[in-house]
N, C-alpha and C. Protein backbone atom coordinates (compact mmCIF):
# COMPACT_ATOMS: atom_id res chain seq x y z
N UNK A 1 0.65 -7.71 -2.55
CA UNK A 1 1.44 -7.39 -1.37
C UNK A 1 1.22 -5.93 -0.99
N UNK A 2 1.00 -5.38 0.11
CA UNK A 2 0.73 -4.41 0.57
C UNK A 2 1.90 -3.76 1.59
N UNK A 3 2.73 -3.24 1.49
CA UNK A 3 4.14 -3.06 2.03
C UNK A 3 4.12 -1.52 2.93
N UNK A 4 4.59 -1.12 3.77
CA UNK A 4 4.84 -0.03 4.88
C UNK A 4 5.36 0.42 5.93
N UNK A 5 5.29 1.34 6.68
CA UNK A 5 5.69 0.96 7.92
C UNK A 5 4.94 0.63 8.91
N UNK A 6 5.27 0.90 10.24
CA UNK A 6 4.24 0.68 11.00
C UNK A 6 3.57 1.68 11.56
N UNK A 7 2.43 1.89 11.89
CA UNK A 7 1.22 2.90 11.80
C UNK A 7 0.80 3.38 10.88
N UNK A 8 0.81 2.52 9.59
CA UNK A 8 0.21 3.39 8.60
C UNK A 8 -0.56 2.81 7.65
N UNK A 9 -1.02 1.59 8.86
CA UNK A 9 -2.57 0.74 8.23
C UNK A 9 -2.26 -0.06 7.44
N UNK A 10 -0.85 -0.80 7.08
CA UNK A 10 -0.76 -1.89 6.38
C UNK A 10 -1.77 -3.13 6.58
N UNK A 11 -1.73 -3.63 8.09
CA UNK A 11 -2.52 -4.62 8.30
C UNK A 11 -4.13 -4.44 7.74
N UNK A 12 -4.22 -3.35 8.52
CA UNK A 12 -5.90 -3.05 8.17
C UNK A 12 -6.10 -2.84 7.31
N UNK A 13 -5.62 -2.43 6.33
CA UNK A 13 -5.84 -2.58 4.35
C UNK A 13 -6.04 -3.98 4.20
N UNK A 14 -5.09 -4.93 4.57
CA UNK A 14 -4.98 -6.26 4.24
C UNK A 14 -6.58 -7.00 4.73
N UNK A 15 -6.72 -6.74 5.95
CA UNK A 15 -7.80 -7.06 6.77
C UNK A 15 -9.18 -6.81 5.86
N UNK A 16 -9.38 -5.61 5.25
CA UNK A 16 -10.04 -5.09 4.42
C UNK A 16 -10.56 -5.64 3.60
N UNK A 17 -9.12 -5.90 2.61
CA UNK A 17 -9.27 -6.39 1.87
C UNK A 17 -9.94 -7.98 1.89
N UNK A 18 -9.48 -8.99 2.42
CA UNK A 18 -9.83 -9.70 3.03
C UNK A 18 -11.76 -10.46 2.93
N UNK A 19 -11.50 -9.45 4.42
CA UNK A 19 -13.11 -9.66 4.61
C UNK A 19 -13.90 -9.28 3.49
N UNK A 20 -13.36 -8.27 2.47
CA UNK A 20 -14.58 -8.00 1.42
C UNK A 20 -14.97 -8.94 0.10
N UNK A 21 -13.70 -9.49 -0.09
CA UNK A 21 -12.91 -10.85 -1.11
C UNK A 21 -14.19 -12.11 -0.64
N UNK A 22 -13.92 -12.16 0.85
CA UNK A 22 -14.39 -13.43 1.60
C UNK A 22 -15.85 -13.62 1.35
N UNK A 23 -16.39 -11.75 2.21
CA UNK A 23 -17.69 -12.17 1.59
C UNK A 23 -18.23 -12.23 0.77
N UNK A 24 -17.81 -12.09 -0.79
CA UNK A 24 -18.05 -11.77 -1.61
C UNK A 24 -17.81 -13.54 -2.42
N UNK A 25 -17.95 -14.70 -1.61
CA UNK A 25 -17.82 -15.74 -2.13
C UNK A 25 -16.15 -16.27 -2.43
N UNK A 26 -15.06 -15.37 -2.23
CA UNK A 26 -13.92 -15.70 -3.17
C UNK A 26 -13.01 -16.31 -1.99
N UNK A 27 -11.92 -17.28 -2.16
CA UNK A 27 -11.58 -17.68 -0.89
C UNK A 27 -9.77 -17.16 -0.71
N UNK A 28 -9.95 -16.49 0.13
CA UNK A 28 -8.87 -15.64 0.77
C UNK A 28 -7.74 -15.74 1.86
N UNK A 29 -6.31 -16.26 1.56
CA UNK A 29 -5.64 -16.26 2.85
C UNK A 29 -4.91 -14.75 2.71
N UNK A 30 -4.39 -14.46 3.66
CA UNK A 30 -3.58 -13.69 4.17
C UNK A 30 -2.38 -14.01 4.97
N UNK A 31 -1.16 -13.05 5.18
CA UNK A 31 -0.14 -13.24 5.84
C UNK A 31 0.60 -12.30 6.12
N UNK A 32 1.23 -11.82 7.25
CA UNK A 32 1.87 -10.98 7.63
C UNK A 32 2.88 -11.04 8.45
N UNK A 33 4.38 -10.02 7.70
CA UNK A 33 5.85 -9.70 8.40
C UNK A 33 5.88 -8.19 8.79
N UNK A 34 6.01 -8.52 10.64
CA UNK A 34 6.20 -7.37 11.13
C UNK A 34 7.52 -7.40 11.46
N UNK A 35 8.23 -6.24 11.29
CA UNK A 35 9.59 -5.48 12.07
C UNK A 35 9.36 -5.12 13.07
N UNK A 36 9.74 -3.97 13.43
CA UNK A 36 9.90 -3.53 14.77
C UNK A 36 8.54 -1.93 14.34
N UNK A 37 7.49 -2.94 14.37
CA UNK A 37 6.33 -2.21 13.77
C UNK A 37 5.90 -0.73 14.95
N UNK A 38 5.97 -1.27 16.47
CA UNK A 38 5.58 0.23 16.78
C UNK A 38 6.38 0.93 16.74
N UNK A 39 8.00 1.43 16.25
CA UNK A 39 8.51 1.60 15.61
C UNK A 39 8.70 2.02 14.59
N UNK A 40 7.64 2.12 13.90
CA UNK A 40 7.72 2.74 12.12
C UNK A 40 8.94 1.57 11.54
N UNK A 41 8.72 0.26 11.82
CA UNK A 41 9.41 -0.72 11.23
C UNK A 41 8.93 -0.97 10.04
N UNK A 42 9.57 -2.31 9.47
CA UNK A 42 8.90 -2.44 8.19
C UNK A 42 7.33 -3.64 8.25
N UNK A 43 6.48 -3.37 7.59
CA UNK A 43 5.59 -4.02 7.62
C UNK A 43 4.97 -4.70 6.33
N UNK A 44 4.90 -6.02 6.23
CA UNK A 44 4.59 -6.27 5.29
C UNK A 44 3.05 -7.33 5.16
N UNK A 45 1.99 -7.29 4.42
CA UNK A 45 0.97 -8.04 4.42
C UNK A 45 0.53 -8.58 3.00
N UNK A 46 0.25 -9.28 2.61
CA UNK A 46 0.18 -10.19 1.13
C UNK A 46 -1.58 -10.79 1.51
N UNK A 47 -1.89 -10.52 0.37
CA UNK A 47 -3.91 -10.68 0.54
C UNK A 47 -3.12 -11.50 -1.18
N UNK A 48 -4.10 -13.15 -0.95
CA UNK A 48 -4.05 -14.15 -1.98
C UNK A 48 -5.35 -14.44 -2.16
N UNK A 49 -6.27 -14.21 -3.28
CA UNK A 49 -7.51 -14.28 -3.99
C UNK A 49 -7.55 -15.19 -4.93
N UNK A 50 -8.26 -16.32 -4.34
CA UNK A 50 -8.62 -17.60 -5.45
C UNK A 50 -6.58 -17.91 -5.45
N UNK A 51 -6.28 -18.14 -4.97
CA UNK A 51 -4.59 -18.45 -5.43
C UNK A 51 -4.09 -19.78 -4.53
N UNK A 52 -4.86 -20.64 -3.69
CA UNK A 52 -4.79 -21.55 -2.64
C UNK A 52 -4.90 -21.09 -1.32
N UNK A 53 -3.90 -22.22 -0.64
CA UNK A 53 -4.19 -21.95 0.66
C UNK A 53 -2.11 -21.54 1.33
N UNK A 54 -1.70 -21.03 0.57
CA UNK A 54 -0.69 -20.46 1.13
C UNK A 54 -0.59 -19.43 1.18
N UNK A 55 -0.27 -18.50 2.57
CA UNK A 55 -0.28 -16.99 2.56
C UNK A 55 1.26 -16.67 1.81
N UNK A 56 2.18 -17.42 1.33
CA UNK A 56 3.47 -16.58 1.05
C UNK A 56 3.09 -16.69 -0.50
N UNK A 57 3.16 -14.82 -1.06
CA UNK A 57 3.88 -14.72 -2.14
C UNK A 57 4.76 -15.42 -2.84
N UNK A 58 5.17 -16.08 -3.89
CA UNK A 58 6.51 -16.42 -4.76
C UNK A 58 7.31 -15.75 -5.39
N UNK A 59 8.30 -15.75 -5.57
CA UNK A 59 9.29 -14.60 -5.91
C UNK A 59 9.04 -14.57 -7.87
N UNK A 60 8.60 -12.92 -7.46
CA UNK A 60 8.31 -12.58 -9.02
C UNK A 60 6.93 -12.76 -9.37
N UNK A 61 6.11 -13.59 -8.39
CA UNK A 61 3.95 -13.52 -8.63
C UNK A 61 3.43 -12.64 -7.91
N UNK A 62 3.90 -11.68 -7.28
CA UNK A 62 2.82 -10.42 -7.12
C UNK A 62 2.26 -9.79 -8.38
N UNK A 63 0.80 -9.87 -8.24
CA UNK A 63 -0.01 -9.34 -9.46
C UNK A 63 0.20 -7.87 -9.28
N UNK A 64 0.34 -7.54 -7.95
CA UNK A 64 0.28 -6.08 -7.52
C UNK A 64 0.97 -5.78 -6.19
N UNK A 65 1.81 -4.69 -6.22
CA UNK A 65 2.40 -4.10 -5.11
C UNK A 65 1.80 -2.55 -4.64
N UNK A 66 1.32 -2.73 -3.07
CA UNK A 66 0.71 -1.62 -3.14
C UNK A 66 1.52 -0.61 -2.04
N UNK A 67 2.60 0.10 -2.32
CA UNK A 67 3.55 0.26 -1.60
C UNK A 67 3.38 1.49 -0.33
N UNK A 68 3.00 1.77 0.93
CA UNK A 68 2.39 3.25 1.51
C UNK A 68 4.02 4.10 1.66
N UNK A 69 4.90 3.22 1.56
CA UNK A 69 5.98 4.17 1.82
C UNK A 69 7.23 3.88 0.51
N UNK A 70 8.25 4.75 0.72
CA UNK A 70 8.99 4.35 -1.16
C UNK A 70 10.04 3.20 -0.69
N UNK A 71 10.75 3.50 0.07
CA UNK A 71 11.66 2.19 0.94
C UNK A 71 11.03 0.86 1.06
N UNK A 72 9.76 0.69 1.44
CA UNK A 72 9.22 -0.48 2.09
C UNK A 72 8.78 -0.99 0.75
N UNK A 73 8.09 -0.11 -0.72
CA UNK A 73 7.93 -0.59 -1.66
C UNK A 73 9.11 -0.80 -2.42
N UNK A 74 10.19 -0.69 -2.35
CA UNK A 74 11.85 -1.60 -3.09
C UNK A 74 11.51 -2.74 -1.96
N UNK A 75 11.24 -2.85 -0.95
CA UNK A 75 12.12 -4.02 -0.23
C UNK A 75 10.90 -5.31 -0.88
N UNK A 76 9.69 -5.17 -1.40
CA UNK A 76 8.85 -5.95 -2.00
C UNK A 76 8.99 -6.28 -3.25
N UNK A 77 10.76 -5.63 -3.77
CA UNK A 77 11.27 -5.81 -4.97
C UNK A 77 11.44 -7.81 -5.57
N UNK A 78 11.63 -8.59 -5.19
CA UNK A 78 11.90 -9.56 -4.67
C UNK A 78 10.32 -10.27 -5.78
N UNK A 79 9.27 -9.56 -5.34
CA UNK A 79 7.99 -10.38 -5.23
C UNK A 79 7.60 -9.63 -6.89
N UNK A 80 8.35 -8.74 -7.59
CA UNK A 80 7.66 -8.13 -8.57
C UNK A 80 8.69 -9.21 -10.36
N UNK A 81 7.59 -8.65 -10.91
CA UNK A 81 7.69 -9.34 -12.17
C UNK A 81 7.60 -8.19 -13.03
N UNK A 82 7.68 -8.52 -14.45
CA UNK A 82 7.41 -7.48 -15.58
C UNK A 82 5.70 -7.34 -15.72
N UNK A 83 5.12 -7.74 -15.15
CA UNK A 83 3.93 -8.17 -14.85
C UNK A 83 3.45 -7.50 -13.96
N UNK A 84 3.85 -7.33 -12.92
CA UNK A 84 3.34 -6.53 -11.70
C UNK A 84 3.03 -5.00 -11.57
N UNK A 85 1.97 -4.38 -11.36
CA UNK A 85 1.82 -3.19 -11.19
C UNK A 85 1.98 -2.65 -9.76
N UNK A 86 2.63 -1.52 -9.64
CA UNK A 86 2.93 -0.88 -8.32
C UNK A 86 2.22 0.43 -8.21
N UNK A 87 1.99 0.32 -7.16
CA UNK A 87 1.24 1.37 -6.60
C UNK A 87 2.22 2.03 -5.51
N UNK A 88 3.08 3.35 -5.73
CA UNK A 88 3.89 3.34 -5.06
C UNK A 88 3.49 5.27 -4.16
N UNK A 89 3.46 4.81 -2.74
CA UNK A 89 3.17 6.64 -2.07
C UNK A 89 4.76 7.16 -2.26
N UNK A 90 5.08 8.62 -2.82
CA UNK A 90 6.42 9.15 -2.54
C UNK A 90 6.70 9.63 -1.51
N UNK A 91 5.96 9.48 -0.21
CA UNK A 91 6.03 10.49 0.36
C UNK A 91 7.00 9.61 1.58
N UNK A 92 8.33 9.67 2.05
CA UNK A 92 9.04 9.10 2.73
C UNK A 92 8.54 9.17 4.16
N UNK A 93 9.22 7.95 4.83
CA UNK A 93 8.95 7.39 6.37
C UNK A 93 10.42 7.74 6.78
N UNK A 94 10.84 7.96 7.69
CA UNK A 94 12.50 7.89 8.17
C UNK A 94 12.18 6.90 8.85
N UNK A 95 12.66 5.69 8.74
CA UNK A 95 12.24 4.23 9.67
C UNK A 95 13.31 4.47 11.04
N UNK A 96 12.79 3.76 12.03
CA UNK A 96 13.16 3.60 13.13
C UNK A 96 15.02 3.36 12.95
N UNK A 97 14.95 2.03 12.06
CA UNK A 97 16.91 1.89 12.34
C UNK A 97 17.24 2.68 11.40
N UNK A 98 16.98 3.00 10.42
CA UNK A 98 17.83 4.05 9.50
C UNK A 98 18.02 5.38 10.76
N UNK A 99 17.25 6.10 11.58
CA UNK A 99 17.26 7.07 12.18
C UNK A 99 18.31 6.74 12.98
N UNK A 100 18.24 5.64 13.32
CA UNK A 100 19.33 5.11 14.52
C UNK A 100 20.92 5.30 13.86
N UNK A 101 20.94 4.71 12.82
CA UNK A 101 22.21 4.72 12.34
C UNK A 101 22.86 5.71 11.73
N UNK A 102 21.49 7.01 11.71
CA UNK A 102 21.78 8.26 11.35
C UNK A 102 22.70 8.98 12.38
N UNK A 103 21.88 8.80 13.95
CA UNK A 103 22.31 9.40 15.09
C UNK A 103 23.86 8.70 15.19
N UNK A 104 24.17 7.45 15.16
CA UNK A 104 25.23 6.55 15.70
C UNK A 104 26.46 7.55 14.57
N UNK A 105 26.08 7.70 13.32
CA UNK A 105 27.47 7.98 12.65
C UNK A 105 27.09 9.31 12.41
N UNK A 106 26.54 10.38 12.89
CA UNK A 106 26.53 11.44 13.15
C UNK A 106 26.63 12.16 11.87
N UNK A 107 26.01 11.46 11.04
CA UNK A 107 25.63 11.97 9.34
C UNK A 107 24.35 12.80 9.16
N UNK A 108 23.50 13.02 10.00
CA UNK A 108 22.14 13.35 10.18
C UNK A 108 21.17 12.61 8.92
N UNK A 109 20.27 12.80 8.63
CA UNK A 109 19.17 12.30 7.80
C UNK A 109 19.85 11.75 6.51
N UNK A 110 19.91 10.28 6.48
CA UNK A 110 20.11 10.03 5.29
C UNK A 110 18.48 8.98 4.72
N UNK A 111 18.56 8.88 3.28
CA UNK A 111 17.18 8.67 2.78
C UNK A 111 17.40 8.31 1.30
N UNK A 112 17.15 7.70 1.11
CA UNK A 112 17.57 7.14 -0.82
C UNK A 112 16.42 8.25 -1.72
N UNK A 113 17.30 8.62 -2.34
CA UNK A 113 16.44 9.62 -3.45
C UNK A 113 15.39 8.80 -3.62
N UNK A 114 14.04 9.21 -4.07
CA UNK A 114 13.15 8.70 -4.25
C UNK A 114 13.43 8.57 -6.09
N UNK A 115 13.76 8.82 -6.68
CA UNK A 115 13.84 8.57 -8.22
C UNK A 115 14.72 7.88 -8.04
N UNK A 116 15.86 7.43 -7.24
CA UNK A 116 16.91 6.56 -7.32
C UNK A 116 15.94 4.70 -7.19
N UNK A 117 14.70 5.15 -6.18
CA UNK A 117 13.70 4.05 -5.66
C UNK A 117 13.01 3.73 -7.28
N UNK A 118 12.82 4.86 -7.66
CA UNK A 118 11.46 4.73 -8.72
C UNK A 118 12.30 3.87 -9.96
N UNK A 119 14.02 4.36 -9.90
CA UNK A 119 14.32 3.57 -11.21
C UNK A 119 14.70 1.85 -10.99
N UNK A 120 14.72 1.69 -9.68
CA UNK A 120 15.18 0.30 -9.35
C UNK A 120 13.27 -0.77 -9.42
N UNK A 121 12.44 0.52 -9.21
CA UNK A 121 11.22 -0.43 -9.69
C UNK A 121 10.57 -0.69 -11.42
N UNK A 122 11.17 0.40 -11.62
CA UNK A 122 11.07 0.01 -13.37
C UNK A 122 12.21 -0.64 -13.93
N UNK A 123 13.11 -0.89 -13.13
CA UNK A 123 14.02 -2.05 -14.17
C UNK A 123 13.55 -3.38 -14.19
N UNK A 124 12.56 -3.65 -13.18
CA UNK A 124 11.78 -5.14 -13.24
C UNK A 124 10.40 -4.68 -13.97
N UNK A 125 9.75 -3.94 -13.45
CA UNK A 125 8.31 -3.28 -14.03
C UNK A 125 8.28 -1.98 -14.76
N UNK A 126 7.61 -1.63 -15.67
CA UNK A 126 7.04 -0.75 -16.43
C UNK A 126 5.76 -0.34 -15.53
N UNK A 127 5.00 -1.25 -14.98
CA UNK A 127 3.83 -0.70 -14.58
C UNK A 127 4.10 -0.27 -13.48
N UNK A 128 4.58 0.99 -13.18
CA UNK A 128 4.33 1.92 -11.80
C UNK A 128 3.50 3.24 -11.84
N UNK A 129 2.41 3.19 -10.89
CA UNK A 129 1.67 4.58 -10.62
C UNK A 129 2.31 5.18 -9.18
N UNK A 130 2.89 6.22 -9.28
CA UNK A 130 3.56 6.80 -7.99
C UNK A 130 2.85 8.13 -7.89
N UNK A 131 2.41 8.65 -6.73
CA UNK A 131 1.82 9.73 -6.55
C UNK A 131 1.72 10.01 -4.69
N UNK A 132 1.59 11.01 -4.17
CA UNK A 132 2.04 11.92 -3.23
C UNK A 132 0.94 11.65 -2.14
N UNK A 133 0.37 10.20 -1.76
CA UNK A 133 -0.72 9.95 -1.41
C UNK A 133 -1.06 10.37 0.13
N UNK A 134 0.29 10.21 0.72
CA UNK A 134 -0.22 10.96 1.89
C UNK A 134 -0.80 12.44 1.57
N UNK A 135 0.35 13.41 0.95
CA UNK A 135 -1.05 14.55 0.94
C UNK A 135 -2.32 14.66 0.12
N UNK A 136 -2.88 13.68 -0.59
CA UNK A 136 -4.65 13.32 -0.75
C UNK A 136 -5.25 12.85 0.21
N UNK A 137 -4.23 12.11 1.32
CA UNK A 137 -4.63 11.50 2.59
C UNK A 137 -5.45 13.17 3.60
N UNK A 138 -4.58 13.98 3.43
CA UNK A 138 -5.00 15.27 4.09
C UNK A 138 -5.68 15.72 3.52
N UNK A 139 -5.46 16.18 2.18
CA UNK A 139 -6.50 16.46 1.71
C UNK A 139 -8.18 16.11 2.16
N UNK A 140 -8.27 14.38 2.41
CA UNK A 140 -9.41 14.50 2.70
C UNK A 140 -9.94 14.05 4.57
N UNK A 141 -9.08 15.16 4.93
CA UNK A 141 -9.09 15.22 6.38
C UNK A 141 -8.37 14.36 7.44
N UNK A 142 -7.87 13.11 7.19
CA UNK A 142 -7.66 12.82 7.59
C UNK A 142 -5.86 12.15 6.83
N UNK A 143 -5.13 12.38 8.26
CA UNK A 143 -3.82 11.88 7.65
C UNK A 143 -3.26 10.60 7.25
N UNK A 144 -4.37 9.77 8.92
CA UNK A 144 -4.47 8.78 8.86
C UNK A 144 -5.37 7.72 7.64
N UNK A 145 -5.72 8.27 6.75
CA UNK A 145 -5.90 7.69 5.70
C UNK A 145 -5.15 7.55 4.49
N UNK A 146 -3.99 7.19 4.46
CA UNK A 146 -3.23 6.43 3.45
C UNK A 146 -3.75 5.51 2.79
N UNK A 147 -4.09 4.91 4.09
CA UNK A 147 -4.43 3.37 3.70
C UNK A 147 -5.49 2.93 2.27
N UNK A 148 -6.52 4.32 3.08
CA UNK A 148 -7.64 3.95 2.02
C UNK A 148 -7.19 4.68 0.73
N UNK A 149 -6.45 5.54 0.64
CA UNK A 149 -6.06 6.19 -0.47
C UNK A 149 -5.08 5.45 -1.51
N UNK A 150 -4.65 4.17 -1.13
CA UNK A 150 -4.04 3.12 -1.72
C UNK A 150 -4.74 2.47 -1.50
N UNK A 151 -5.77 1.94 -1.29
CA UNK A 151 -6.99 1.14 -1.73
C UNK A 151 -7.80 1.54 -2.79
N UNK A 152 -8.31 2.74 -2.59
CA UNK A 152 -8.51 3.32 -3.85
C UNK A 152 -7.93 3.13 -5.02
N UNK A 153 -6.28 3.52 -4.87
CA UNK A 153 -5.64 3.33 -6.48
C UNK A 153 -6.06 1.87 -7.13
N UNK A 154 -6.11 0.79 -5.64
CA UNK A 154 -5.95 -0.19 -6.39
C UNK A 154 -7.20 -0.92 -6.88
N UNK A 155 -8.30 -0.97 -6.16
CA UNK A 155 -9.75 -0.92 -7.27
C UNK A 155 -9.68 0.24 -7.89
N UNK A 156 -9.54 1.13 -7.55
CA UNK A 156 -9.63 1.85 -8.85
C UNK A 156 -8.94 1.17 -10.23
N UNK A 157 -7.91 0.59 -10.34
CA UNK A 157 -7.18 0.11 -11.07
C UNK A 157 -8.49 -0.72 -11.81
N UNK A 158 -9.26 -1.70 -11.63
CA UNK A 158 -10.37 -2.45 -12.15
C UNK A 158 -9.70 -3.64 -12.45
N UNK A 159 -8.65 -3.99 -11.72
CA UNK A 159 -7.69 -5.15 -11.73
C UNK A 159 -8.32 -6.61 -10.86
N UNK A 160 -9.00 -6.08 -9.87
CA UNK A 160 -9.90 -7.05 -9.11
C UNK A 160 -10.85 -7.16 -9.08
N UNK A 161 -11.52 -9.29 -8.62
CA UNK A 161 -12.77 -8.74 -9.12
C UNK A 161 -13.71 -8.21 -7.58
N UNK A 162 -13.66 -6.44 -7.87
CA UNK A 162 -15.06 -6.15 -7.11
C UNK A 162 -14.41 -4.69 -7.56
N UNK A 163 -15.59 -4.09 -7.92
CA UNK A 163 -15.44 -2.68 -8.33
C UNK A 163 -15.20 -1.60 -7.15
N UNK A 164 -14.75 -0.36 -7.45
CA UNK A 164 -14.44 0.45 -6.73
C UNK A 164 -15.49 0.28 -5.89
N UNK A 165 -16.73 0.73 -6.60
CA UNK A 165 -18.21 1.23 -5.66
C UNK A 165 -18.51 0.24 -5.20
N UNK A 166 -18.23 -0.99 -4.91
CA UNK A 166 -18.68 -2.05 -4.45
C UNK A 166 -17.85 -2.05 -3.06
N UNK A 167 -16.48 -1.41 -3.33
CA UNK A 167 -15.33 -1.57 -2.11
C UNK A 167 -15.77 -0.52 -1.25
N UNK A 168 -16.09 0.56 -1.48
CA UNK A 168 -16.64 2.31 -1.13
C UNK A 168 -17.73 2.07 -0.10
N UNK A 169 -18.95 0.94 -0.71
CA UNK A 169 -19.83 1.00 0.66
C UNK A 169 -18.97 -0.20 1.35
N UNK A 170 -18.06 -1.04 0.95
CA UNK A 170 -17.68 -1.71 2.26
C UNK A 170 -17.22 -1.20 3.23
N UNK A 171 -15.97 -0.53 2.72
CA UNK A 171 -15.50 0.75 3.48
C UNK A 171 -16.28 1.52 4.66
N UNK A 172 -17.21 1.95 3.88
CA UNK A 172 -18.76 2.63 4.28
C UNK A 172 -19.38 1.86 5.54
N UNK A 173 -19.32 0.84 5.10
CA UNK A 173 -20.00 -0.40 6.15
C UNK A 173 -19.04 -0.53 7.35
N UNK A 174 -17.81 -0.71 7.23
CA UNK A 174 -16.88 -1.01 8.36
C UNK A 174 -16.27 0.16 8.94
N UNK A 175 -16.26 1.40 8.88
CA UNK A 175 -15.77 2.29 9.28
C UNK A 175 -16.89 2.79 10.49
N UNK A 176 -15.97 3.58 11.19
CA UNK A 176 -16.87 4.25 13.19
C UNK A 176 -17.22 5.20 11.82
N UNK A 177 -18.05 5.75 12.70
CA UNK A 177 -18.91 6.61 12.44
C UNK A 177 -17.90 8.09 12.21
N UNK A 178 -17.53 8.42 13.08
CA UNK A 178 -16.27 9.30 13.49
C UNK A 178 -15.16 9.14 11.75
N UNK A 179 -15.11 8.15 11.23
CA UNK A 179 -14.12 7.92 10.53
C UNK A 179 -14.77 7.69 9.21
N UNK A 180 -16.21 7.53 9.04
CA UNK A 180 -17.14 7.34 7.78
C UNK A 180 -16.34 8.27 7.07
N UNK A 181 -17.09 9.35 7.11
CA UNK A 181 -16.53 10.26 5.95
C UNK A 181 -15.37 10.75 5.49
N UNK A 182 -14.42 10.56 6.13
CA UNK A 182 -12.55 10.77 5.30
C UNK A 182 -12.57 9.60 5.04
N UNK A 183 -12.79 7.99 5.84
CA UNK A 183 -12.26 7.31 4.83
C UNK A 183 -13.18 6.78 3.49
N UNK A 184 -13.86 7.10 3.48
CA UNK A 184 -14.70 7.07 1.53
C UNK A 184 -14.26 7.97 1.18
N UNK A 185 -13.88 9.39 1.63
CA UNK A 185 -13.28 10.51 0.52
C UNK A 185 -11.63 9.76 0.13
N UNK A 186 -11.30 9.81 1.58
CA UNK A 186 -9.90 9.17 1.23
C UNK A 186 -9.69 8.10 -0.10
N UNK A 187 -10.60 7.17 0.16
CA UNK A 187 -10.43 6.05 -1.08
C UNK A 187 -11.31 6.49 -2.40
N UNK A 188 -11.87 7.54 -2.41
CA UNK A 188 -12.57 8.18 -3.67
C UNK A 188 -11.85 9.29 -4.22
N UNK A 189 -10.74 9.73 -3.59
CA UNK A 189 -9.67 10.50 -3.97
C UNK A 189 -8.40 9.66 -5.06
N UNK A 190 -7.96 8.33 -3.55
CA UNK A 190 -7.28 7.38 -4.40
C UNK A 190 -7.59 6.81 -5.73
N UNK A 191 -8.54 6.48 -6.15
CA UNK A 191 -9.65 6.07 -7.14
C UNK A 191 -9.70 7.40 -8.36
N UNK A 192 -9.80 8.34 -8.02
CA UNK A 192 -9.28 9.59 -9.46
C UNK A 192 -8.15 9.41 -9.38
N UNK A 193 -7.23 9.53 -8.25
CA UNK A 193 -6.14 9.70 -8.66
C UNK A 193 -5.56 8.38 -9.61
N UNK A 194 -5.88 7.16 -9.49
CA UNK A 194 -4.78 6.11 -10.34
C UNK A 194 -5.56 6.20 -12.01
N UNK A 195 -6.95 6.89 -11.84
CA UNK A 195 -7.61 6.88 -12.85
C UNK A 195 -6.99 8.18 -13.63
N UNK A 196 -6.26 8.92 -13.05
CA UNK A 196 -5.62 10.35 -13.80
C UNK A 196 -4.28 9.64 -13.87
N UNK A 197 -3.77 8.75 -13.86
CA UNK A 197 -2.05 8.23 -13.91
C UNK A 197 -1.30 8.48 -12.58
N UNK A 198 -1.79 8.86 -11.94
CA UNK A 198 -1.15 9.20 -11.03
C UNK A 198 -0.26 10.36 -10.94
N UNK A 199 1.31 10.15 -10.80
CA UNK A 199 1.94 11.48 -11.12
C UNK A 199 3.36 10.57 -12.14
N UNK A 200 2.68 9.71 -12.52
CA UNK A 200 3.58 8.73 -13.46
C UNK A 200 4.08 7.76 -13.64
């Protein structure tokens, strides 16, 4: 499951993922829940490898949660097991209705501690890598690469079958020209980083 808000490449990770699974012989559905996505709603996409022909998750069989925001990765709480590894970005979204309901009761910015997030994902899982991925996203020029920077963690992980460098020229292959080079740094950043632990 690949979880976020909106604009921040949930789908197109999924999409990604996808087409590279597909051509690669393996047979692939997909499925996707949008919110009030242009919006910075919640977005959710689930990529199923060799698993049939139903795009919905079962509650508690995500092999992997790959979370771009810390909110949107609890709300994929549901789909995780003691089993499941998370891939979680810390770096917060203020979603569209939380902002709203900020303005309405005149509380200004409210936001769930992010360690308050991190301990509600280790009471089901042990396996969480959390790390600050939007800024590796800048780091390698581009902001708009989250996406690939949680693609990275997650071949990097060596959890699926197609290796990082195998995902790197796909990447390579499907990206404008304009966008070649941040997004392979982007996902070759992600890729040390889950290989260094992340930030824990």
């Amino acid at each position: 499951m690949i979880s976020g808000t909106g604009g921040q490449g949930v789908v197109t990770a999924a999409r990604l993922l996808c087409d590279c699974f597909a051509e690669r012989g393996h047979e692939v559905v997909s499925g996707q829940l949008h919110g009030m996505a242009q919006r910075g709603g919640a977005v959710q996409s689930s990529v199923i490898i060799d698993g049939g022909i139903s795009p919905m998750i079962a509650a508690g069989r995500a092999d992997f949660v790959v979370g771009l925001e810390p909110v949107e990765t609890v709300r994929a709480l549901p789909l995780m097991s003691s089993q499941t590894t998370v891939y979680m970005n810390t770096t917060p979204v203020m979603s569209f209705v939380l902002a709203q309901r900020a303005v309405r009761e005149e509380v200004g910015r409210k936001y769930p501690e992010v360690v308050e997030l991190e301990r509600c994902i280790r009471a089901v899982t042990n396996n969480l890598v959390k790390l600050d991925a939007t800024r590796i996203a800048t780091e390698a020029s581009s902001s708009a690469g989250l996406n690939m920077v949680m693609l990275g963690c997650l071949l990097g992980s060596a959890g699926l079958p197609c290796t990082a460098n195998a995902f790197s020229d796909f990447v390579a292959s499907r990206s404008p020209g304009a966008l070649l080079e941040a997004n392979v740094k982007a996902f070759r950043l992600g890729v040390e980083a889950v290989k260094a632990g992340g930030a824990g």
